[in-house]
PDB file of N, CA and C in Angstrom:
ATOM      1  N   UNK A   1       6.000   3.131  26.393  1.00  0.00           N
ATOM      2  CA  UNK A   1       5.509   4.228  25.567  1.00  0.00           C
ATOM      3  C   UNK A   1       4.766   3.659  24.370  1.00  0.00           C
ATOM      4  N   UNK A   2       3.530   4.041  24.368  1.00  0.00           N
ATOM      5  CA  UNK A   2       2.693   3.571  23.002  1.00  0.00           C
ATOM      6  C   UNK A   2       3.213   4.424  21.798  1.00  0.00           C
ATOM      7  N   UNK A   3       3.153   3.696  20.971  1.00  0.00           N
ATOM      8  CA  UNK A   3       3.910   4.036  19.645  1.00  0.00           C
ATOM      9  C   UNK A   3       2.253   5.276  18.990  1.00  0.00           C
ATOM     10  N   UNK A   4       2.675   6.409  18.862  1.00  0.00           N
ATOM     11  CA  UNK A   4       2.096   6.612  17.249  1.00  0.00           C
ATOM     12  C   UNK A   4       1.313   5.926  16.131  1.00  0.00           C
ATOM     13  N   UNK A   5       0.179   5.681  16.005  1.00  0.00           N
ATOM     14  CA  UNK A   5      -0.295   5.326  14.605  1.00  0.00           C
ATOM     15  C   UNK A   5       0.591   5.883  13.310  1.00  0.00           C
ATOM     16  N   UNK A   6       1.106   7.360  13.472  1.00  0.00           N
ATOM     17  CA  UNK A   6       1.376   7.976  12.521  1.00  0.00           C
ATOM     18  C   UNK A   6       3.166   7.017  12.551  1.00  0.00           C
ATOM     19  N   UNK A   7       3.789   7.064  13.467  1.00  0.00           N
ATOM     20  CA  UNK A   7       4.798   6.313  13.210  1.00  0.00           C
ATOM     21  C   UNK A   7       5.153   4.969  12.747  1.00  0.00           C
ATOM     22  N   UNK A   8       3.957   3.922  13.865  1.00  0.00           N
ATOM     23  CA  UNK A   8       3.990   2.349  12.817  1.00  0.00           C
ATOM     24  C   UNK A   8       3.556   2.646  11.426  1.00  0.00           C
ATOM     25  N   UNK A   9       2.641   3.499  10.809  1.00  0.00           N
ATOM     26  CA  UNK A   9       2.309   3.469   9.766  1.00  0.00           C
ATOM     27  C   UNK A   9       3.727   3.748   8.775  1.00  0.00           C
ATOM     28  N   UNK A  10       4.563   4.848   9.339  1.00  0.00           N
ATOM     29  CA  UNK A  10       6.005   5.146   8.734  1.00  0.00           C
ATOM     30  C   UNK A  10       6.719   3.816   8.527  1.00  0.00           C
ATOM     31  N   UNK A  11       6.800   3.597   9.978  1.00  0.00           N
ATOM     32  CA  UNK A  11       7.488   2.006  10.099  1.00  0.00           C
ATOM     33  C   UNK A  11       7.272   0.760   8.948  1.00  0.00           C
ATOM     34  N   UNK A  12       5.816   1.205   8.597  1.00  0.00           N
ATOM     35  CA  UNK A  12       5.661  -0.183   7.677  1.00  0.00           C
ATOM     36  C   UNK A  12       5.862   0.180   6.152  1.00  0.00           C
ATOM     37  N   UNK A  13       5.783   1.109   5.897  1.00  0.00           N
ATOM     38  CA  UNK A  13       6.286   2.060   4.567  1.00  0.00           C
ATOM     39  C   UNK A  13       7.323   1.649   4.465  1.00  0.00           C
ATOM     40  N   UNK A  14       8.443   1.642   5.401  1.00  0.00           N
ATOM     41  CA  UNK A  14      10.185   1.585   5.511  1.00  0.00           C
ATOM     42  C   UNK A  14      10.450   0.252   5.610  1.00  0.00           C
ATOM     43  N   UNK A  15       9.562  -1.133   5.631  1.00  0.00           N
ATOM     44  CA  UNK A  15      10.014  -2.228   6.027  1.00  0.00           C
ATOM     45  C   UNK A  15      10.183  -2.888   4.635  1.00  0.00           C
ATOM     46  N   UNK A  16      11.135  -2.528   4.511  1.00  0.00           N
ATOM     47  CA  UNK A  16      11.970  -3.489   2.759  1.00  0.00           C
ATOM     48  C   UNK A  16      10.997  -4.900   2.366  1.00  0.00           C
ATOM     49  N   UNK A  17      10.754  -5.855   3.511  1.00  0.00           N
ATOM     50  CA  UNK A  17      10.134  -7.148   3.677  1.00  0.00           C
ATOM     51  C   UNK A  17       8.704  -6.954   2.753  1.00  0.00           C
ATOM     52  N   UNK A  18       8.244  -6.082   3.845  1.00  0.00           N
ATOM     53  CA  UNK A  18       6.578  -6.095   3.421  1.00  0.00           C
ATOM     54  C   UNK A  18       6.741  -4.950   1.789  1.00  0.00           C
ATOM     55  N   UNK A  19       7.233  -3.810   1.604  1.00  0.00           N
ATOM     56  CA  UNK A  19       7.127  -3.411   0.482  1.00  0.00           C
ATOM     57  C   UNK A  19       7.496  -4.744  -0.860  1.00  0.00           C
ATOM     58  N   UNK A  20       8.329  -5.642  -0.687  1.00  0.00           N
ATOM     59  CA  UNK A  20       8.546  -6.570  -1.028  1.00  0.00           C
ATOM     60  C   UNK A  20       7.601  -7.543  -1.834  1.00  0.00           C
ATOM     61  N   UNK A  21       6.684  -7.671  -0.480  1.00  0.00           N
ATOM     62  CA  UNK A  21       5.567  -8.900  -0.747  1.00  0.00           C
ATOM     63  C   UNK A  21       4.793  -7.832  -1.032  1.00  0.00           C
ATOM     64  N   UNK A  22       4.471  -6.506  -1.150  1.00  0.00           N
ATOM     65  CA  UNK A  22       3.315  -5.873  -1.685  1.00  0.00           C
ATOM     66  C   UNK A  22       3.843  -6.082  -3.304  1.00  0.00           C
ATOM     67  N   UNK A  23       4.866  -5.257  -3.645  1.00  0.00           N
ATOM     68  CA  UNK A  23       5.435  -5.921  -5.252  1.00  0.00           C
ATOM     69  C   UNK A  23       5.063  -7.036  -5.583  1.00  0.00           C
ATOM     70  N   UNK A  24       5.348  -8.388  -4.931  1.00  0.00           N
ATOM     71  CA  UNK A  24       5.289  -9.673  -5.426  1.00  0.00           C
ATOM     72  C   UNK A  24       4.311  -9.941  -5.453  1.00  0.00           C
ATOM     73  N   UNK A  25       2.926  -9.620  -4.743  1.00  0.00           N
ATOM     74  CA  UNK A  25       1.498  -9.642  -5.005  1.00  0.00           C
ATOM     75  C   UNK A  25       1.378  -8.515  -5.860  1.00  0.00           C
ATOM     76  N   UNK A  26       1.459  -7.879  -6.163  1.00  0.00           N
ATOM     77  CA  UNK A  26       0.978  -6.515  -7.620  1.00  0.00           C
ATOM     78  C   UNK A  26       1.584  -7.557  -9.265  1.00  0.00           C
ATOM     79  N   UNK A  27       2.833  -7.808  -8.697  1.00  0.00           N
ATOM     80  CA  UNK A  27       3.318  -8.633  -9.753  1.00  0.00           C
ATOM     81  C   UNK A  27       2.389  -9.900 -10.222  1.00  0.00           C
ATOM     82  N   UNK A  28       2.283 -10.225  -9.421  1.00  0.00           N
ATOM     83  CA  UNK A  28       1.603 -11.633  -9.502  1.00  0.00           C
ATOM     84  C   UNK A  28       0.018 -11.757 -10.146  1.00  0.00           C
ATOM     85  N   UNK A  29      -0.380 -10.461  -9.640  1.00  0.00           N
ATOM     86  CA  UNK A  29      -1.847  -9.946  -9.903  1.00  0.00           C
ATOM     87  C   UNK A  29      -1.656  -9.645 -11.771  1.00  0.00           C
ATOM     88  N   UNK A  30      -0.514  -8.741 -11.966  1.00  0.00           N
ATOM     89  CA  UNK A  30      -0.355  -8.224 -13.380  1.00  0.00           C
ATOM     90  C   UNK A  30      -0.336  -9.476 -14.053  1.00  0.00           C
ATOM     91  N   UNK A  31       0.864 -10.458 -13.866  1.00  0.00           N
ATOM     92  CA  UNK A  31       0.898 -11.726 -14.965  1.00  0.00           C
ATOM     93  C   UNK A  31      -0.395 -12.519 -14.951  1.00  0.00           C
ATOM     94  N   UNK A  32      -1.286 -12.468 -13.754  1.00  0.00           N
ATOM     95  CA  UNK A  32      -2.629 -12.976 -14.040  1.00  0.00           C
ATOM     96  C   UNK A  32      -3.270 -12.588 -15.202  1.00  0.00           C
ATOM     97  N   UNK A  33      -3.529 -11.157 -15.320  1.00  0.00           N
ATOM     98  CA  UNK A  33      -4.223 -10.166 -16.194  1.00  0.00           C
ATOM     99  C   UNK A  33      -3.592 -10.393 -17.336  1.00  0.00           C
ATOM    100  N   UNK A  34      -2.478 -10.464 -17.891  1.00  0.00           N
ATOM    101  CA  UNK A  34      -1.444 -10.540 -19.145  1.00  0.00           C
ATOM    102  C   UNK A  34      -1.746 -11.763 -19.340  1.00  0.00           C
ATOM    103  N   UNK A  35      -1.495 -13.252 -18.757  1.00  0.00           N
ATOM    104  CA  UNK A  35      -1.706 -14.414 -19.090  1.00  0.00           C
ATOM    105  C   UNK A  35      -3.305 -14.992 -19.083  1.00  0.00           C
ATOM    106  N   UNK A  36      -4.277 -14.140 -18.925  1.00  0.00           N
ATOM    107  CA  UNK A  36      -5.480 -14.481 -19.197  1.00  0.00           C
ATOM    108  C   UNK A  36      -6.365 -14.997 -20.622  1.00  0.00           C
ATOM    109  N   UNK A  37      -7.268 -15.508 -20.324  1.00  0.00           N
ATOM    110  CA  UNK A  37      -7.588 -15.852 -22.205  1.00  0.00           C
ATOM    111  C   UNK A  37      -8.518 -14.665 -22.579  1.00  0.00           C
ATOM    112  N   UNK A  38      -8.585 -14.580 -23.675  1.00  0.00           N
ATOM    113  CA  UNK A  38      -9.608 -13.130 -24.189  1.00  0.00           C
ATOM    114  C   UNK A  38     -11.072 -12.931 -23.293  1.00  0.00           C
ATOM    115  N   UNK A  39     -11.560 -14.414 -22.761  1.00  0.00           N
ATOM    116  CA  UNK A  39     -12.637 -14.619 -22.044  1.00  0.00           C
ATOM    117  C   UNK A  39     -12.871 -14.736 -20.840  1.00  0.00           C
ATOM    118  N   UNK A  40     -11.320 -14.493 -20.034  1.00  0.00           N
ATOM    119  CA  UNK A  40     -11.143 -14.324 -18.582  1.00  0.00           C
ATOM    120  C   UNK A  40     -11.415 -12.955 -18.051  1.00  0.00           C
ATOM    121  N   UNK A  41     -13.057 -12.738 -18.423  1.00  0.00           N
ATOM    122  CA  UNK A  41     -13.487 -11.624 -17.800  1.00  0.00           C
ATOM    123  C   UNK A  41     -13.112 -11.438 -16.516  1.00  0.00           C
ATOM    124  N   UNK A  42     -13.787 -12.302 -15.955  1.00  0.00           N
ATOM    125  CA  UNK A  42     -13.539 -12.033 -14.277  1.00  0.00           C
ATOM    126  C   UNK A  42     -12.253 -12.406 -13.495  1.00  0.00           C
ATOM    127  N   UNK A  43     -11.100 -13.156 -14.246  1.00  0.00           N
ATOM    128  CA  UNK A  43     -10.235 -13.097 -13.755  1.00  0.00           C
ATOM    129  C   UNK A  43      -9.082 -12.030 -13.936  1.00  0.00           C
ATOM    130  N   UNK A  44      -9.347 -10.850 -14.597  1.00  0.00           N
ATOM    131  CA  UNK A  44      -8.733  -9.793 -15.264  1.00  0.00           C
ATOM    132  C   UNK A  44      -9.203  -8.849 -13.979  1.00  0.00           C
ATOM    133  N   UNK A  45     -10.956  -9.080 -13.400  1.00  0.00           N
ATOM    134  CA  UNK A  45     -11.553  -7.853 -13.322  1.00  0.00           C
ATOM    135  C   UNK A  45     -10.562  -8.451 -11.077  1.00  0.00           C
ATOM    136  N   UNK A  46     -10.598  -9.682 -11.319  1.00  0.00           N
ATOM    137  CA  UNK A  46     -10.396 -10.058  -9.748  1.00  0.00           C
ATOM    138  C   UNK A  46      -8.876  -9.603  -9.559  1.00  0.00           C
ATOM    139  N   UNK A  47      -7.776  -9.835 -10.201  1.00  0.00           N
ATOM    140  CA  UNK A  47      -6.621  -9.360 -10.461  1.00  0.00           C
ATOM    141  C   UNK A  47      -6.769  -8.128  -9.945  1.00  0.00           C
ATOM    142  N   UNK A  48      -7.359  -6.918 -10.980  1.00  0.00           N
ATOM    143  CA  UNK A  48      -7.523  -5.779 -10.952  1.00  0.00           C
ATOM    144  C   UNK A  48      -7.840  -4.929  -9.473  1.00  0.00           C
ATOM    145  N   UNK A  49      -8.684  -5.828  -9.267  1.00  0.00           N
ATOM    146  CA  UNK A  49      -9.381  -5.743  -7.898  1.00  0.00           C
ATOM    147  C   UNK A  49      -8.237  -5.900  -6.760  1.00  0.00           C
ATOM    148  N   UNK A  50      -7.361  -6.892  -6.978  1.00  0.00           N
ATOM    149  CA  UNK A  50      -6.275  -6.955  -5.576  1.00  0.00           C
ATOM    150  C   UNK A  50      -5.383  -5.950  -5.792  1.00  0.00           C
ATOM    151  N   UNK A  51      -4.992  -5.817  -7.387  1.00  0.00           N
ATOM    152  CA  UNK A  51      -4.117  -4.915  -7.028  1.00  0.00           C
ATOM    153  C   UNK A  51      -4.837  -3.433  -6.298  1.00  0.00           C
ATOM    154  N   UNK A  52      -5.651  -2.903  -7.012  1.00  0.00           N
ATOM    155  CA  UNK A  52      -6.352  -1.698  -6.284  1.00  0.00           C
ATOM    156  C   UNK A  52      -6.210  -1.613  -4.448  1.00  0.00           C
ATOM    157  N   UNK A  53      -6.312  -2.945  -3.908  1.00  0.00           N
ATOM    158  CA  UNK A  53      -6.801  -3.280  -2.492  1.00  0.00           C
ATOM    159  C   UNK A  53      -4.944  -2.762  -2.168  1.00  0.00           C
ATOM    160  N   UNK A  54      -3.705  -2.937  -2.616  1.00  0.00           N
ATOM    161  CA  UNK A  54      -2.643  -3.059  -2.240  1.00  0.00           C
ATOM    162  C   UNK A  54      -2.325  -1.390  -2.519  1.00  0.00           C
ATOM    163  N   UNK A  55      -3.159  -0.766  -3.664  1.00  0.00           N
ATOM    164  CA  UNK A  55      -2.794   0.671  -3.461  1.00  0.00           C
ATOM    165  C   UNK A  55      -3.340   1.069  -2.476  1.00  0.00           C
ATOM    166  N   UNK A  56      -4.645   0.920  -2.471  1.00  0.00           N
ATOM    167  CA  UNK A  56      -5.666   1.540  -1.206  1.00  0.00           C
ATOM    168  C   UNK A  56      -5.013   1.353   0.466  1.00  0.00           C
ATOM    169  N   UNK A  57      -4.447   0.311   0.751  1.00  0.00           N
ATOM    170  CA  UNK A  57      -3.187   0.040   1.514  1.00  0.00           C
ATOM    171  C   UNK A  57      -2.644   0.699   1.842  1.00  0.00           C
ATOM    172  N   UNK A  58      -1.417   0.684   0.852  1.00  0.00           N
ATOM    173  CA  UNK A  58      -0.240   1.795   0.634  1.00  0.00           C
ATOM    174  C   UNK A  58      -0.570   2.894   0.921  1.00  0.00           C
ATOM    175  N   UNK A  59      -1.407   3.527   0.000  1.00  0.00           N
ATOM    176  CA  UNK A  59      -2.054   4.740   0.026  1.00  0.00           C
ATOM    177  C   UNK A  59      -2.868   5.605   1.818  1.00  0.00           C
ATOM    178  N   UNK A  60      -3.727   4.660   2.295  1.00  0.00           N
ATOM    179  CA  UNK A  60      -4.129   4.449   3.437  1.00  0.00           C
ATOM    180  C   UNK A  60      -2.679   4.569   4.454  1.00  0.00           C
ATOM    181  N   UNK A  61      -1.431   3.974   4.801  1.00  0.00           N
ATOM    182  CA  UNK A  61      -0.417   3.974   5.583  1.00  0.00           C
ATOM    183  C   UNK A  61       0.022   5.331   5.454  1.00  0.00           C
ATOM    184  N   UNK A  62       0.400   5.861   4.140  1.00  0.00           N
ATOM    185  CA  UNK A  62       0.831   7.195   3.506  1.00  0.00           C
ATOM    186  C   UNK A  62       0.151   8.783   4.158  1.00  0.00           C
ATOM    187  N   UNK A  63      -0.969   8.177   3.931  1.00  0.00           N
ATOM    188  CA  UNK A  63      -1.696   9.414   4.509  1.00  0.00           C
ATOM    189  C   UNK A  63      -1.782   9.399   6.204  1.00  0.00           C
ATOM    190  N   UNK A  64      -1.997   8.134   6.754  1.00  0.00           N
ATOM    191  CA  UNK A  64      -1.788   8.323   8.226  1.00  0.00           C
ATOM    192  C   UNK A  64       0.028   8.783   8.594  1.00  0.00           C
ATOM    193  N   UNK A  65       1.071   8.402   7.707  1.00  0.00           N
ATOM    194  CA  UNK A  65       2.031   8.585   8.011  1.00  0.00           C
ATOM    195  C   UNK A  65       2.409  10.315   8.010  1.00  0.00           C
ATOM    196  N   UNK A  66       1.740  10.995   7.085  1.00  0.00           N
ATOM    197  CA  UNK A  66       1.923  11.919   6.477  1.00  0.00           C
ATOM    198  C   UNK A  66       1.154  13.389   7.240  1.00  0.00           C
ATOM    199  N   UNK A  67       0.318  12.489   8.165  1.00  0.00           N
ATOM    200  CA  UNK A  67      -0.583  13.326   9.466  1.00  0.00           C
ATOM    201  C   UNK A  67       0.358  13.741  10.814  1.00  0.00           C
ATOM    202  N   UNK A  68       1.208  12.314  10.796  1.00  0.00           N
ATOM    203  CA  UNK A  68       2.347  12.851  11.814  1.00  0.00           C
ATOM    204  C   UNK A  68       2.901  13.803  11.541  1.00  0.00           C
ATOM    205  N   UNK A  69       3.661  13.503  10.693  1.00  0.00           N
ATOM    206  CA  UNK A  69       4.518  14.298   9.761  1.00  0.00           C
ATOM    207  C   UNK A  69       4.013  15.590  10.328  1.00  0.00           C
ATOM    208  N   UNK A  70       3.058  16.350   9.806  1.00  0.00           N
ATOM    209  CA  UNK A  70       2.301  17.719   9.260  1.00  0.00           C
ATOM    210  C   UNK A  70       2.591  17.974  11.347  1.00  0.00           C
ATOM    211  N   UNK A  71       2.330  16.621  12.066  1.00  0.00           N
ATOM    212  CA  UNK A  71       1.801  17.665  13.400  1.00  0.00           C
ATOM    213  C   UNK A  71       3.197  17.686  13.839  1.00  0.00           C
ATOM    214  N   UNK A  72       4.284  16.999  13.805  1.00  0.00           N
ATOM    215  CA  UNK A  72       5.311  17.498  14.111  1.00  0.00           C
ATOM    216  C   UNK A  72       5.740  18.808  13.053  1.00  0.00           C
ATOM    217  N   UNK A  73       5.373  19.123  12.125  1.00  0.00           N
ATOM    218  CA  UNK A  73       5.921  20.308  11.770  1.00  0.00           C
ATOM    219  C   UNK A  73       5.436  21.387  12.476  1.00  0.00           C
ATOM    220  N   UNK A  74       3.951  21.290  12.855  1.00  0.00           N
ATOM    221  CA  UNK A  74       3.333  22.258  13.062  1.00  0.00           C
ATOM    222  C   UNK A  74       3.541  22.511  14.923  1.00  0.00           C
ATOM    223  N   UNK A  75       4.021  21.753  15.634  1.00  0.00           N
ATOM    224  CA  UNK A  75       4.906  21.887  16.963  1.00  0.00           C
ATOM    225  C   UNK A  75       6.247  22.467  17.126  1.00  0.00           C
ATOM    226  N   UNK A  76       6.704  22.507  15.748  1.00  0.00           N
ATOM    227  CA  UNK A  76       8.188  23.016  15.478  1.00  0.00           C
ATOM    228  C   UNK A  76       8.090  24.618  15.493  1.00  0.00           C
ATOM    229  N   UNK A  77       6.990  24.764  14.754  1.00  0.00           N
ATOM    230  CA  UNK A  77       6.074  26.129  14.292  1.00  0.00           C
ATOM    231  C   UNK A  77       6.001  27.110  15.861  1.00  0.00           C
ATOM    232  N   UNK A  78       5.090  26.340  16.899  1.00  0.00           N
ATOM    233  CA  UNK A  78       5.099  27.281  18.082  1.00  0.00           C
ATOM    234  C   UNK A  78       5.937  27.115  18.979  1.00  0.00           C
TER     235      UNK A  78
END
């Protein structure tokens, strides 16, 4: 049985591991930005930049997860 997009996407939301290493890269990205010198333009703006890529991610899994979701409600419905 092929899995759901809408379910691996659940699946990876729920995996303690990877939410994990998404933190520890957001983290890692922030102390970049905080420990920068007043003139680390671009290493503030590259920081900035990964973290965004790890919401867009998140965000991206969420909404495919959240499509299942809606069509199993809406099967419950008829």
């Amino acid at each position: 049985v092929m899995t759901q997009r809408w379910e691996r996407a659940k699946a990876l939301l729920g995996d303690e591991f990877l939410q994990e290493i998404f933190a520890e890269l957001e983290n890692d990205d922030i102390q970049r930005m905080i420990n920068s010198r007043p003139n680390d333009v671009d290493v503030r703006e590259e920081a900035y930049g990964a973290i965004r890529a790890i919401h867009r991610l998140k965000a991206r899994l969420e909404s495919i997860a959240s499509e299942g979701e809606m069509a199993k409600k809406r099967f419950k419905i008829f």
